[in-house]
C-alpha atoms as a PDB file:
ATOM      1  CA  UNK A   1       3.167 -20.022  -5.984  1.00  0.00           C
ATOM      2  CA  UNK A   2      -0.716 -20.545  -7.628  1.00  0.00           C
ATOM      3  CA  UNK A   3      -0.915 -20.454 -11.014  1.00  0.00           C
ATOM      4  CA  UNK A   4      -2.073 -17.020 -12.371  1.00  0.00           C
ATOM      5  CA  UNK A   5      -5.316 -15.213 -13.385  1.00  0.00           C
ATOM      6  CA  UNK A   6      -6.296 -12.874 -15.923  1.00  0.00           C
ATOM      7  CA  UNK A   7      -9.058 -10.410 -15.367  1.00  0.00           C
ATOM      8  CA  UNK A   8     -10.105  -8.424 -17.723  1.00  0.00           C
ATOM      9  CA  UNK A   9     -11.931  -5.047 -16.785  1.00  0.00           C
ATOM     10  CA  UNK A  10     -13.875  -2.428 -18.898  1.00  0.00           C
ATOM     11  CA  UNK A  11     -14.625   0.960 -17.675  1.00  0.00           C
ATOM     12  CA  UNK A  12     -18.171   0.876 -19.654  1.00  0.00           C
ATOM     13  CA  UNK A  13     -18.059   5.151 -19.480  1.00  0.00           C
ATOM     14  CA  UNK A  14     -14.412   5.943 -19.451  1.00  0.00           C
ATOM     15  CA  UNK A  15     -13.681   6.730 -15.979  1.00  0.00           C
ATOM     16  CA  UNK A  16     -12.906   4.609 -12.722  1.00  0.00           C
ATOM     17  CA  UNK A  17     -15.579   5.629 -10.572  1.00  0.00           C
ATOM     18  CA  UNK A  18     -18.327   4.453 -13.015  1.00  0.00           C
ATOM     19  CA  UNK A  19     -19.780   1.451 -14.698  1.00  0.00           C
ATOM     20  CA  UNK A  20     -16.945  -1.080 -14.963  1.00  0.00           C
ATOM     21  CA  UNK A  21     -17.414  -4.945 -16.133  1.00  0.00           C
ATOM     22  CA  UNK A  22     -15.091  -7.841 -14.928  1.00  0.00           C
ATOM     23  CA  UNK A  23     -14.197 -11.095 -15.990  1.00  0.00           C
ATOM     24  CA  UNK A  24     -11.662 -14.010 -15.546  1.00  0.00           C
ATOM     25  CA  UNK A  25     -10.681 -15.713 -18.740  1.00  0.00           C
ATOM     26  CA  UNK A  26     -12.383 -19.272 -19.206  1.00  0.00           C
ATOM     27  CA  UNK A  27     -15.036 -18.605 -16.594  1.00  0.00           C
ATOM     28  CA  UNK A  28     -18.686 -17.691 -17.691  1.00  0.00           C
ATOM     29  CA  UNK A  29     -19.377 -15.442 -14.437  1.00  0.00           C
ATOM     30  CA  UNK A  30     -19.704 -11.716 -15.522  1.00  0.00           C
ATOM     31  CA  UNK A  31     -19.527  -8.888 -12.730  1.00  0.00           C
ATOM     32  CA  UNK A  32     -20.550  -5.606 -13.046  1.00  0.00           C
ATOM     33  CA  UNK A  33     -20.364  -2.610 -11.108  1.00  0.00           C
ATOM     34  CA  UNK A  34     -21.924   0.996 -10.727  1.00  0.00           C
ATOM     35  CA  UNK A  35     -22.776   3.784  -8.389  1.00  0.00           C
ATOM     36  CA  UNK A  36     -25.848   4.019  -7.050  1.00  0.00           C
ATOM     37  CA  UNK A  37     -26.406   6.812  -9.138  1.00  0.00           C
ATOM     38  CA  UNK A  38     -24.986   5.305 -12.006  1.00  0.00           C
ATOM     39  CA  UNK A  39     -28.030   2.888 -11.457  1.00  0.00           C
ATOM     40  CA  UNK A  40     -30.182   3.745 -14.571  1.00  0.00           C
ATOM     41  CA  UNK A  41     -26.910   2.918 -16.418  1.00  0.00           C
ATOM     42  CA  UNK A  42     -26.120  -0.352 -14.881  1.00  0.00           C
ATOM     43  CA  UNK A  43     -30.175  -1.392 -15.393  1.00  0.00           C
ATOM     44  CA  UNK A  44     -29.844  -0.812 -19.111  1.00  0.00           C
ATOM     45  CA  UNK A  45     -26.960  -3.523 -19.133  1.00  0.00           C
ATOM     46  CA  UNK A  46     -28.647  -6.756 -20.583  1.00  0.00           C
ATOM     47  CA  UNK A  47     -27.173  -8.726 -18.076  1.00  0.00           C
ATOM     48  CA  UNK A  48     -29.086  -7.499 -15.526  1.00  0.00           C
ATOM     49  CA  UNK A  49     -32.165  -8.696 -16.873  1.00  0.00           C
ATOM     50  CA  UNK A  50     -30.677 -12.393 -16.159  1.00  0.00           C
ATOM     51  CA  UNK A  51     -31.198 -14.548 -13.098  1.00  0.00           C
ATOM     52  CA  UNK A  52     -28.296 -13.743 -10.750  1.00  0.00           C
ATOM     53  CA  UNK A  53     -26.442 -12.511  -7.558  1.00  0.00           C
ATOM     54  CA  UNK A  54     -26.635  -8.837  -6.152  1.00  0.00           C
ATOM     55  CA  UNK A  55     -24.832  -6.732  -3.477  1.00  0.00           C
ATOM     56  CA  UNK A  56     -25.871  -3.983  -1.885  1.00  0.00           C
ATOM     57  CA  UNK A  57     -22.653  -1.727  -0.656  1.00  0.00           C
ATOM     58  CA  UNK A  58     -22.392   1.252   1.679  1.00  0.00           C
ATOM     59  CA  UNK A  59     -20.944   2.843   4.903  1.00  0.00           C
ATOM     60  CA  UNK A  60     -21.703   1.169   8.180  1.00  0.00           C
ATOM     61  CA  UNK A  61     -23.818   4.763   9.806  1.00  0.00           C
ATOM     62  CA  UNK A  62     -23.264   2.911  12.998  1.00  0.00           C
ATOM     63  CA  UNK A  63     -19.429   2.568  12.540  1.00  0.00           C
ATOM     64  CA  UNK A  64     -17.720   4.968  10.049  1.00  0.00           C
ATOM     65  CA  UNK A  65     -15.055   3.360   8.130  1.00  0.00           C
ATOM     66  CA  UNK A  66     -16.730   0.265   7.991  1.00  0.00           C
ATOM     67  CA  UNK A  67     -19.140  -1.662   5.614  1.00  0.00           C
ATOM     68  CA  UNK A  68     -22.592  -2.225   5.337  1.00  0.00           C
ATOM     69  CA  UNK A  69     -24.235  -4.520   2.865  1.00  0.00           C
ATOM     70  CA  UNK A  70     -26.791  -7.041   1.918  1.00  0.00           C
ATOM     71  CA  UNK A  71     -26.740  -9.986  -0.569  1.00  0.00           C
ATOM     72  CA  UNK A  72     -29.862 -11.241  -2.578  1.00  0.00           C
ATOM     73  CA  UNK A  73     -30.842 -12.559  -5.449  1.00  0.00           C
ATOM     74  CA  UNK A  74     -33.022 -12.580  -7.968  1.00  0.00           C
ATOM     75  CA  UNK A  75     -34.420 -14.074 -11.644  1.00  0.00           C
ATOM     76  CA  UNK A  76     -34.391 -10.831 -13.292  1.00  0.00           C
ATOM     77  CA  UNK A  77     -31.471  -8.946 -11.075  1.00  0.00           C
ATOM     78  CA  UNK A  78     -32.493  -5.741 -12.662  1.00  0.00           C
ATOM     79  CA  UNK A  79     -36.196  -6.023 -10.939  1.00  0.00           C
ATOM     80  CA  UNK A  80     -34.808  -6.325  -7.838  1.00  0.00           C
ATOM     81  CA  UNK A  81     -32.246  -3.375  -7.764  1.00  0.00           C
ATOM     82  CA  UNK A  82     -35.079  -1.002  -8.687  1.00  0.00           C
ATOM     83  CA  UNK A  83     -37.543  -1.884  -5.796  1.00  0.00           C
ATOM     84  CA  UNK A  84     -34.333  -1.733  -3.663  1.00  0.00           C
ATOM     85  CA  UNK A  85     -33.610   2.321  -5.026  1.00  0.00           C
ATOM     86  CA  UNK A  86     -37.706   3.074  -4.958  1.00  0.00           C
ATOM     87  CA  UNK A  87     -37.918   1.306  -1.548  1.00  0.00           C
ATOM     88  CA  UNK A  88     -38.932   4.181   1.307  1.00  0.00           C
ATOM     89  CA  UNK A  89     -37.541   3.685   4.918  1.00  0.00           C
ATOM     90  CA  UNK A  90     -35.785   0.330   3.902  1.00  0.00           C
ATOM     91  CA  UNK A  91     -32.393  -0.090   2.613  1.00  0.00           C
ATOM     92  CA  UNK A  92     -31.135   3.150   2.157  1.00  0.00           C
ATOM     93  CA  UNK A  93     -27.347   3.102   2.720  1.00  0.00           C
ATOM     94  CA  UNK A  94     -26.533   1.612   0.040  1.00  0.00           C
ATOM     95  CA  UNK A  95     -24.284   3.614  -2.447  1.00  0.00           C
ATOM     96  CA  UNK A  96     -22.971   0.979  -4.717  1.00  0.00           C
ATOM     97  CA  UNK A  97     -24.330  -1.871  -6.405  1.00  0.00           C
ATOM     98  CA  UNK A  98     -22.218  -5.134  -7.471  1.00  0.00           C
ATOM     99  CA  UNK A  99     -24.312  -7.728  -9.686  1.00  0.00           C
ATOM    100  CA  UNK A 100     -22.640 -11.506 -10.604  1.00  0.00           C
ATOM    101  CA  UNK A 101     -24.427 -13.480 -13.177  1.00  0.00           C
ATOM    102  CA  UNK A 102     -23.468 -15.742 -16.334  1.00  0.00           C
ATOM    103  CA  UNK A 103     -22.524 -14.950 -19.879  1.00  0.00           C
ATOM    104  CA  UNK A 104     -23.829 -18.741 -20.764  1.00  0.00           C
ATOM    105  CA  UNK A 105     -27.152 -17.794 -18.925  1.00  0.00           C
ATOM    106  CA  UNK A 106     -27.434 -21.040 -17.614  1.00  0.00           C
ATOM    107  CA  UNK A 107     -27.746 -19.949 -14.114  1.00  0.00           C
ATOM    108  CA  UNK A 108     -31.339 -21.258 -12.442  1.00  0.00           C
ATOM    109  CA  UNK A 109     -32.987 -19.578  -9.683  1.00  0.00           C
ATOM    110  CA  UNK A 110     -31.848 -22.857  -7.911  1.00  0.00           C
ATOM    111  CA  UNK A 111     -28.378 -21.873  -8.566  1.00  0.00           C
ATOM    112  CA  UNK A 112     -28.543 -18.473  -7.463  1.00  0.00           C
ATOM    113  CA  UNK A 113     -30.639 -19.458  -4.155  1.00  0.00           C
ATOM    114  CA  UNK A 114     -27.537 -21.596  -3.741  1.00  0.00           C
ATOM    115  CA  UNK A 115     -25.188 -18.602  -4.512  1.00  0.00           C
ATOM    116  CA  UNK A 116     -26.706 -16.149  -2.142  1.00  0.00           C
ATOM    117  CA  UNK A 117     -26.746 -18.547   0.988  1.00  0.00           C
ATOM    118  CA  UNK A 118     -23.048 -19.627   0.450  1.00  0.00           C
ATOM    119  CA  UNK A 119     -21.932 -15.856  -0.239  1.00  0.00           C
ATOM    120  CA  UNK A 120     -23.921 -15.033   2.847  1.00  0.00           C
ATOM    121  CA  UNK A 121     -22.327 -17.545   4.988  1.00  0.00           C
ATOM    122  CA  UNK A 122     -18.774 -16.634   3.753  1.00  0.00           C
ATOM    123  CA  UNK A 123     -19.309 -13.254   4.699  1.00  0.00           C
ATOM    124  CA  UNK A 124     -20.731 -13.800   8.007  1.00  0.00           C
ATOM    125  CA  UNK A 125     -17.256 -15.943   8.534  1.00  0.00           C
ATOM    126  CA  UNK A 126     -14.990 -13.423   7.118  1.00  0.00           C
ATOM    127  CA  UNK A 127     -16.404 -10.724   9.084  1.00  0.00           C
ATOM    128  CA  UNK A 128     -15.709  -7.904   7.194  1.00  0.00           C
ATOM    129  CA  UNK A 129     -19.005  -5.745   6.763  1.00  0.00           C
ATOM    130  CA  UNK A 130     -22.158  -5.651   8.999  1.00  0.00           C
ATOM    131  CA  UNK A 131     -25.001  -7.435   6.762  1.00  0.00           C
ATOM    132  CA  UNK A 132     -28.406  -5.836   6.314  1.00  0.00           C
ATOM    133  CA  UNK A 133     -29.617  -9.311   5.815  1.00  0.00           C
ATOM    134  CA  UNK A 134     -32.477 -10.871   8.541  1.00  0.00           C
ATOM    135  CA  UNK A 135     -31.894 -14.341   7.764  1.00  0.00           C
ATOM    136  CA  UNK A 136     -28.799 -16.766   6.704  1.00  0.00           C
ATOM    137  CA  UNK A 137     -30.903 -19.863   4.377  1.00  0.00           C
ATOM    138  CA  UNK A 138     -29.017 -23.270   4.539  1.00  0.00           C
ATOM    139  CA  UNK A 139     -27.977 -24.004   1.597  1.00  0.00           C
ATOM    140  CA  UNK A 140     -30.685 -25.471  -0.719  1.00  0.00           C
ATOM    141  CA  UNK A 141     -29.798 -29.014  -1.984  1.00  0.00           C
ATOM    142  CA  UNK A 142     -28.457 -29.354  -5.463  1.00  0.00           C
ATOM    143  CA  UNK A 143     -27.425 -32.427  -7.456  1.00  0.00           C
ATOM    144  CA  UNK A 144     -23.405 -32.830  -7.069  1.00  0.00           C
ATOM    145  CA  UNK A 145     -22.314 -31.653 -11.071  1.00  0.00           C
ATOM    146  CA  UNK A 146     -24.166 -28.443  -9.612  1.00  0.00           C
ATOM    147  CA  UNK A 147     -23.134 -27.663  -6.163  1.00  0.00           C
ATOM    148  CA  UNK A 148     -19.039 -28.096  -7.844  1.00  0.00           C
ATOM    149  CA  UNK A 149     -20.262 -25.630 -10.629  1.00  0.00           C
ATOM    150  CA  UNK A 150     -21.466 -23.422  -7.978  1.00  0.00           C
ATOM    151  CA  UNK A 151     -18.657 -23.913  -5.996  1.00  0.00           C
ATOM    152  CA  UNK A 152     -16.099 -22.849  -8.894  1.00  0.00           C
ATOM    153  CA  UNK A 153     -18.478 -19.538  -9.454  1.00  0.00           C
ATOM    154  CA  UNK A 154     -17.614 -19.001  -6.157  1.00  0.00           C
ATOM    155  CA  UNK A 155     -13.898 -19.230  -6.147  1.00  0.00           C
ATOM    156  CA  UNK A 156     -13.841 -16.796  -9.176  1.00  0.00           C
ATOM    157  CA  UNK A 157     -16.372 -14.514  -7.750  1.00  0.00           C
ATOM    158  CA  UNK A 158     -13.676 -13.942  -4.613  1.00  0.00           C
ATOM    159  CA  UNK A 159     -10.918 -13.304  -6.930  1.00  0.00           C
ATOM    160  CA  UNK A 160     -12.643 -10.620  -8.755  1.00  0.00           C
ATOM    161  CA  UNK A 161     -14.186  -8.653  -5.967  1.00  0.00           C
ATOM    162  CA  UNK A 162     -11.039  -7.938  -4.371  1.00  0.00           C
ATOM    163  CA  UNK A 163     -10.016  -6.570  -7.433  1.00  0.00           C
ATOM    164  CA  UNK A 164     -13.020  -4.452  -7.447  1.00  0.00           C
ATOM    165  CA  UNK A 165     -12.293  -3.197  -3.823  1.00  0.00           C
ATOM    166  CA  UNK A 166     -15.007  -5.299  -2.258  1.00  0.00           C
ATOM    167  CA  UNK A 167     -13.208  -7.435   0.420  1.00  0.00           C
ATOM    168  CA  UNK A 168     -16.932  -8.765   1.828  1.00  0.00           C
ATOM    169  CA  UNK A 169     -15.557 -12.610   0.922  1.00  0.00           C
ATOM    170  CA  UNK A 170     -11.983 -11.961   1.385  1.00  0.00           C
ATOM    171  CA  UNK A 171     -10.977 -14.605   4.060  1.00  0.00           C
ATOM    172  CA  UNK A 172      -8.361 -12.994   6.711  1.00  0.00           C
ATOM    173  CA  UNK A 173      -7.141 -16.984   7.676  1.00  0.00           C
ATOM    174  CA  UNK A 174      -4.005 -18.736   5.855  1.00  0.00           C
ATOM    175  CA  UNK A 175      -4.177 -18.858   1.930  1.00  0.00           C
ATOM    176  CA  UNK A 176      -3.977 -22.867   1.063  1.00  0.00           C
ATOM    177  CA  UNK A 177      -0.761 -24.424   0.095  1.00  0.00           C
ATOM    178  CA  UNK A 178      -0.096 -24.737  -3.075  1.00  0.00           C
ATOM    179  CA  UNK A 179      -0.234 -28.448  -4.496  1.00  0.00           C
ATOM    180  CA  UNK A 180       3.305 -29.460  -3.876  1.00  0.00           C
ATOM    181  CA  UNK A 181       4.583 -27.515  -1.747  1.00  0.00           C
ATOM    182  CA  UNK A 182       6.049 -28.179   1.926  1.00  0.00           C
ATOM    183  CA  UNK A 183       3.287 -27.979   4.875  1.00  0.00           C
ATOM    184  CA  UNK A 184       6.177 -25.461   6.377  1.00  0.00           C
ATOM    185  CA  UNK A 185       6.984 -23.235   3.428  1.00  0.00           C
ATOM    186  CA  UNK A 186       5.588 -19.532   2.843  1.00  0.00           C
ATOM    187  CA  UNK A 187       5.092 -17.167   0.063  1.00  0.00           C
ATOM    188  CA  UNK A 188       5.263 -13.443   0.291  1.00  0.00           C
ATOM    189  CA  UNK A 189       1.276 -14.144  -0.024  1.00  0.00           C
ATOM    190  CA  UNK A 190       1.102 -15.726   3.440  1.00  0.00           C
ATOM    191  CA  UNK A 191       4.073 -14.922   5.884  1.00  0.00           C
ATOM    192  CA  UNK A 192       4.859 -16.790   9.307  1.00  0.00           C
ATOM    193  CA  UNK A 193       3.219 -16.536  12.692  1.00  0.00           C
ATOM    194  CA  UNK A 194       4.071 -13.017  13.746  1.00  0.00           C
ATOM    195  CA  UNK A 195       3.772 -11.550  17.688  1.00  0.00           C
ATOM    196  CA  UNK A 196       4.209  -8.593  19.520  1.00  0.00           C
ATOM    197  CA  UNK A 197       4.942  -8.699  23.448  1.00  0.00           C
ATOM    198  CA  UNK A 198       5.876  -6.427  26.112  1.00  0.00           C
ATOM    199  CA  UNK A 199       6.030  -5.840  30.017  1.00  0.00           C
ATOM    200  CA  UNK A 200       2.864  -4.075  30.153  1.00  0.00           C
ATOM    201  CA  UNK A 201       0.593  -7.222  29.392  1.00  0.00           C
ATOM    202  CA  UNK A 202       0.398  -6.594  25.800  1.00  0.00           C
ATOM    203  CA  UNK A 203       0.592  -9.848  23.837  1.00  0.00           C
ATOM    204  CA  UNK A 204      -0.290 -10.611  20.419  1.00  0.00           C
ATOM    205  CA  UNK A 205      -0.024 -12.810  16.884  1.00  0.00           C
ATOM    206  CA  UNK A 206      -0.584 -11.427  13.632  1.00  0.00           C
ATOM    207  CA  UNK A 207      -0.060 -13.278  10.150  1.00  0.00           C
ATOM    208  CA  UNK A 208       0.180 -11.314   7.088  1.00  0.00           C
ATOM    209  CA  UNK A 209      -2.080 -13.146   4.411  1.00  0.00           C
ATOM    210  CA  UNK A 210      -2.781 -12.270   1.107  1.00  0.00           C
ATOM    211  CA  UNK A 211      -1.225  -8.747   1.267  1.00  0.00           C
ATOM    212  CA  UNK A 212      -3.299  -8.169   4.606  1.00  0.00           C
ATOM    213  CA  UNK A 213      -1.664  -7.674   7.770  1.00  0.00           C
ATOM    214  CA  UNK A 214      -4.169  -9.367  10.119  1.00  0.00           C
ATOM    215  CA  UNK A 215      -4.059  -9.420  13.956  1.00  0.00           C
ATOM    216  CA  UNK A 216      -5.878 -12.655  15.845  1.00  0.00           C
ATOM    217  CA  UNK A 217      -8.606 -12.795  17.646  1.00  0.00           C
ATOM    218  CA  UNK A 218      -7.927 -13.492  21.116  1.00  0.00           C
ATOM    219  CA  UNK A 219      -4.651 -10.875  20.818  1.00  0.00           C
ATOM    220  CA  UNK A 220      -4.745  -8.774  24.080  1.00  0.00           C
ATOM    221  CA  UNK A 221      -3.424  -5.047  23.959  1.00  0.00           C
ATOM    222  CA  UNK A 222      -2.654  -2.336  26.479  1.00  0.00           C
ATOM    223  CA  UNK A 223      -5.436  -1.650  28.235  1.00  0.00           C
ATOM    224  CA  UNK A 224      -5.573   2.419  27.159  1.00  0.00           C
ATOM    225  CA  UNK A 225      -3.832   4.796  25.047  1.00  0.00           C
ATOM    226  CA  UNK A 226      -0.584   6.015  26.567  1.00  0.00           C
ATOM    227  CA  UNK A 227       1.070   7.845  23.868  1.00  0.00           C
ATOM    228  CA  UNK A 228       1.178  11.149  22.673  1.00  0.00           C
ATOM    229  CA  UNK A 229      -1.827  12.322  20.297  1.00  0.00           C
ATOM    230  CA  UNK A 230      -2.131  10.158  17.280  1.00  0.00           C
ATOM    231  CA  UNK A 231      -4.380   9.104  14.717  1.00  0.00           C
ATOM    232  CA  UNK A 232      -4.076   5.631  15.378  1.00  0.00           C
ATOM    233  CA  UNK A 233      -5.168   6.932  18.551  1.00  0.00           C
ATOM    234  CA  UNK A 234      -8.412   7.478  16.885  1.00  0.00           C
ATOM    235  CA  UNK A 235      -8.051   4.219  15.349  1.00  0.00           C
ATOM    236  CA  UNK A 236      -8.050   2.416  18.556  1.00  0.00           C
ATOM    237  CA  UNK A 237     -11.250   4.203  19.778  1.00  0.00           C
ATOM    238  CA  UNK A 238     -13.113   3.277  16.846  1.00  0.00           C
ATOM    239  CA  UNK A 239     -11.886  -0.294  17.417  1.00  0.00           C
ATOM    240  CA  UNK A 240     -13.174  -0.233  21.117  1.00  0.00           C
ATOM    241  CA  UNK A 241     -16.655   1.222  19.644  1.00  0.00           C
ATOM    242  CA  UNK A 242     -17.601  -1.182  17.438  1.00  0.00           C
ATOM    243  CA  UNK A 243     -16.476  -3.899  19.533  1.00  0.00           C
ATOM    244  CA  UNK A 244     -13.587  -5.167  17.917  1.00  0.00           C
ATOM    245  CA  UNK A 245     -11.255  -4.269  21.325  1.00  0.00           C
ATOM    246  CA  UNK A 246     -13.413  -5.897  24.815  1.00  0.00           C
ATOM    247  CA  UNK A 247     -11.930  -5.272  28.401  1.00  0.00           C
ATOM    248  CA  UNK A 248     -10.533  -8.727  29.560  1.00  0.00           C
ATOM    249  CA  UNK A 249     -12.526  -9.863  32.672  1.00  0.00           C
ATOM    250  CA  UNK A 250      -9.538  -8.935  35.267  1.00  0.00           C
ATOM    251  CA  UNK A 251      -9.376  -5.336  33.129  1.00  0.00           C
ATOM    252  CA  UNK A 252      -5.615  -5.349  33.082  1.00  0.00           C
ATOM    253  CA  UNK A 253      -5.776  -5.809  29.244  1.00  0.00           C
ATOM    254  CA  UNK A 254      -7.785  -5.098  25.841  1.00  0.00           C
ATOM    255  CA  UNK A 255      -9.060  -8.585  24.304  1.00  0.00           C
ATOM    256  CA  UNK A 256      -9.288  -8.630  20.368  1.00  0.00           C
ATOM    257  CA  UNK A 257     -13.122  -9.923  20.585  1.00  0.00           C
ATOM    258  CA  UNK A 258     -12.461 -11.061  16.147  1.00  0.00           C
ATOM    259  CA  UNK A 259      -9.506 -10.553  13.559  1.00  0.00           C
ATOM    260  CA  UNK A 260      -9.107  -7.019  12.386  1.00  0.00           C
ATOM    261  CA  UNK A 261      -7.462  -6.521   9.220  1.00  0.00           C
ATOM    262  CA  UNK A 262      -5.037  -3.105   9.600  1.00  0.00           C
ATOM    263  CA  UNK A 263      -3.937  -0.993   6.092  1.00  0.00           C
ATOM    264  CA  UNK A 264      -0.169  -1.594   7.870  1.00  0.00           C
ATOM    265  CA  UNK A 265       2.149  -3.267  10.682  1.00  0.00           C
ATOM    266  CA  UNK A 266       2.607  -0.156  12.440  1.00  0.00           C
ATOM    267  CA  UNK A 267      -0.591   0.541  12.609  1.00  0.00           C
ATOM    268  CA  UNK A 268      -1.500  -3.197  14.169  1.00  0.00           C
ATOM    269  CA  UNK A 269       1.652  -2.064  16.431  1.00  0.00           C
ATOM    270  CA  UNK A 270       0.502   1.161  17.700  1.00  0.00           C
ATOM    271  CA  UNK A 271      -3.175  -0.222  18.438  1.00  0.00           C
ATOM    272  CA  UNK A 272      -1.869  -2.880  20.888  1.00  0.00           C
ATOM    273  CA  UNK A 273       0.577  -0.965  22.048  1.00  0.00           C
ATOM    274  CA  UNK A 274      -1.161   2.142  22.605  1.00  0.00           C
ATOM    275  CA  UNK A 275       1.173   4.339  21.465  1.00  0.00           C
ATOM    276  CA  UNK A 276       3.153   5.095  18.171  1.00  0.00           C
ATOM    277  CA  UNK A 277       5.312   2.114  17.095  1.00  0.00           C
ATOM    278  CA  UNK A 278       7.338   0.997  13.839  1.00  0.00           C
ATOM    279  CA  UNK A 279       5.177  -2.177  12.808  1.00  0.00           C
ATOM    280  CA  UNK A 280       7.985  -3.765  10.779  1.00  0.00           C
ATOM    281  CA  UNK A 281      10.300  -3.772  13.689  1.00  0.00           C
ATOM    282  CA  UNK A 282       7.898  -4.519  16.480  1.00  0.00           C
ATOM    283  CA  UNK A 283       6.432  -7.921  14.923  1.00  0.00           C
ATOM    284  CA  UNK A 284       8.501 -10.878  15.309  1.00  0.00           C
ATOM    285  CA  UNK A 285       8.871 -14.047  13.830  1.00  0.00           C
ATOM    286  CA  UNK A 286       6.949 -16.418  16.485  1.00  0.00           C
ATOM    287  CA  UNK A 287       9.739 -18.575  18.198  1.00  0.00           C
ATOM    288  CA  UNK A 288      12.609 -16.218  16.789  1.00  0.00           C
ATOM    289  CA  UNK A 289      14.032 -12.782  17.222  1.00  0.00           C
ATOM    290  CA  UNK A 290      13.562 -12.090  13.397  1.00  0.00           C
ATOM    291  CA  UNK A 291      11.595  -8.583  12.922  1.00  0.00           C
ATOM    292  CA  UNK A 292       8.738  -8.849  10.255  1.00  0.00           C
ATOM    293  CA  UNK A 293      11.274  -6.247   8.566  1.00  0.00           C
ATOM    294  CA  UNK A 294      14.035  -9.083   8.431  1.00  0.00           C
ATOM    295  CA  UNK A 295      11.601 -11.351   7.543  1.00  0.00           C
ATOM    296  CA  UNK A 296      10.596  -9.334   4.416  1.00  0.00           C
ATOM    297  CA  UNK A 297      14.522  -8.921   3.596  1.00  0.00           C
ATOM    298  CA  UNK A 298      15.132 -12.433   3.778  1.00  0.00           C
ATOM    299  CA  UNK A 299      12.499 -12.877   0.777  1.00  0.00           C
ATOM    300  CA  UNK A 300      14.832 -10.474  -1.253  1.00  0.00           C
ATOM    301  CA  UNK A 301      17.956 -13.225  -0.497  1.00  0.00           C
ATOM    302  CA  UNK A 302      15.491 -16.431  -1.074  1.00  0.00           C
ATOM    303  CA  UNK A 303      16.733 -18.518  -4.098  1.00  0.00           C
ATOM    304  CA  UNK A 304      14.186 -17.989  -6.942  1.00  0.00           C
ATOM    305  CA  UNK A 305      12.688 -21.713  -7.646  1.00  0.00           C
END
């Protein structure tokens, strides 16, 4: 198991849905973030006069559910978010702003050019919102003491998002190992290879990481819905909408085209399956009969370390 983290968050006006600062103990990264129309709030913030990182957060109008957003940044972050709520015609689904900078101020624009290609890049790999953004920069060269600074804002940055409900770095692939421990073990953060297969062509591997329960790309599913009405049913239409679920070439099967992160097993289950299913007893341990429910109970019976 990593070692833990504290972070510390502030609900600037009292409530949840407002202006709320974050920040990890021993790192000089500050987050905040507000509403869009919370903005005149969130511009008054000193920090946002700094030079910094921004994101842009709203619903996907092309795929409901889903996430839209851009990255930039900026030497006075506060600049920038104004021409992006006064801009006509341009970026307007954004409903949420999230803005990363340093309590030490010792971030350059260098830094943050830096910043915003890398968090760019890591959310073009995680896949989890459609970016607004036209172009991906390389990374702009930076002497080595820098780019590990950088690199550590970074790692921070992704703990504290998550905790803000913004997944947009969140990787869906195995968590590391933790230093010492046995390329074979797991932790209730990352569980074993998990699949589902029937006699109907369905057949695919799912990992839980991180609290996520992720199916793989390349995972092929029934090739329509056969069960009775059901949300998930709905579920599975969105997924063939936005392109998540692709006809396999021979049309006997649905392809998984990307991962797809699903709020539970059964839910993964019922989408491959088409048709209702208990998650927890439909996943198995790859190479085992074990259900992903005896798998969990087994964690219960583990020796603590």
């Amino acid at each position: 198991m990593g070692l833990g983290k504290s972070v510390r968050l502030f609900l600037a006006d009292g409530t949840p849905g407002g202006l709320i600062t974050a920040e990890i103990m021993n790192w000089t990264g500050h987050v905040l973030s507000a509403p869009r129309s919370d903005l005149r709030s969130l511009l008054k913030r000193p920090e946002t006069n700094r030079t910094g990182i921004y994101l842009l957060l709203g619903d996907d109008p092309n795929s409901p559910g889903n996430t839209r957003a851009y990255i930039g940044e900026g030497d006075d972050v506060g600049r920038r978010l104004e021409a992006h709520a006064r801009e006509q015609g341009g970026k307007e689904f954004w409903e949420r702003a999230i803005v990363l900078t340093s309590k030490d101020m010792n971030l350059t624009k260098a830094h943050a050019r830096y910043l915003e290609s890398r968090f760019i890049a890591l959310a073009q790999s995680a896949g989890r919102a459609v970016l607004e953004n036209s172009t991906a920069p390389q990374p702009i060269p930076l002497p080595e003491a820098d780019r590990s600074d950088m690199e550590f804002f970074i790692e921070q940055a992704k703990i504290v998002l998550p905790v803000l409900g913004v997944n947009l770095l969140r990787s869906t692939r195995e968590l590391p190992t933790a230093p010492g421990s046995p390329p074979e073990s797991t932790s209730a953060a990352t569980s074993p290879q998990l699949e589902l297969t029937d006699n109907k062509g369905s057949r695919a591997t799912a990992q839980e990481v991180d609290g996520e329960f992720t199916v793989r790309e390349g995972s092929l599913a029934r090739p329509a819905w056969t069960g009775s009405p059901h949300n998930y049913r709905k579920l599975r239409q969105r997924l063939e909408d936005d392109g998540t679920l692709v006809p396999c070439s021979e049309g006997r099967a649905m392809r998984f085209s990307r991962d797809h992160v699903f709020a539970s097993p059964s839910a993964a289950a019922a989408v491959v399956l088409g048709r209702p299913a208990s998650g927890r007893k439909s996943w198995r341990v790859v190479g085992s009969r074990t259900t992903y429910a005896e798998w969990q109970e087994s964690l219960l019976d583990s020796e603590t370390p």
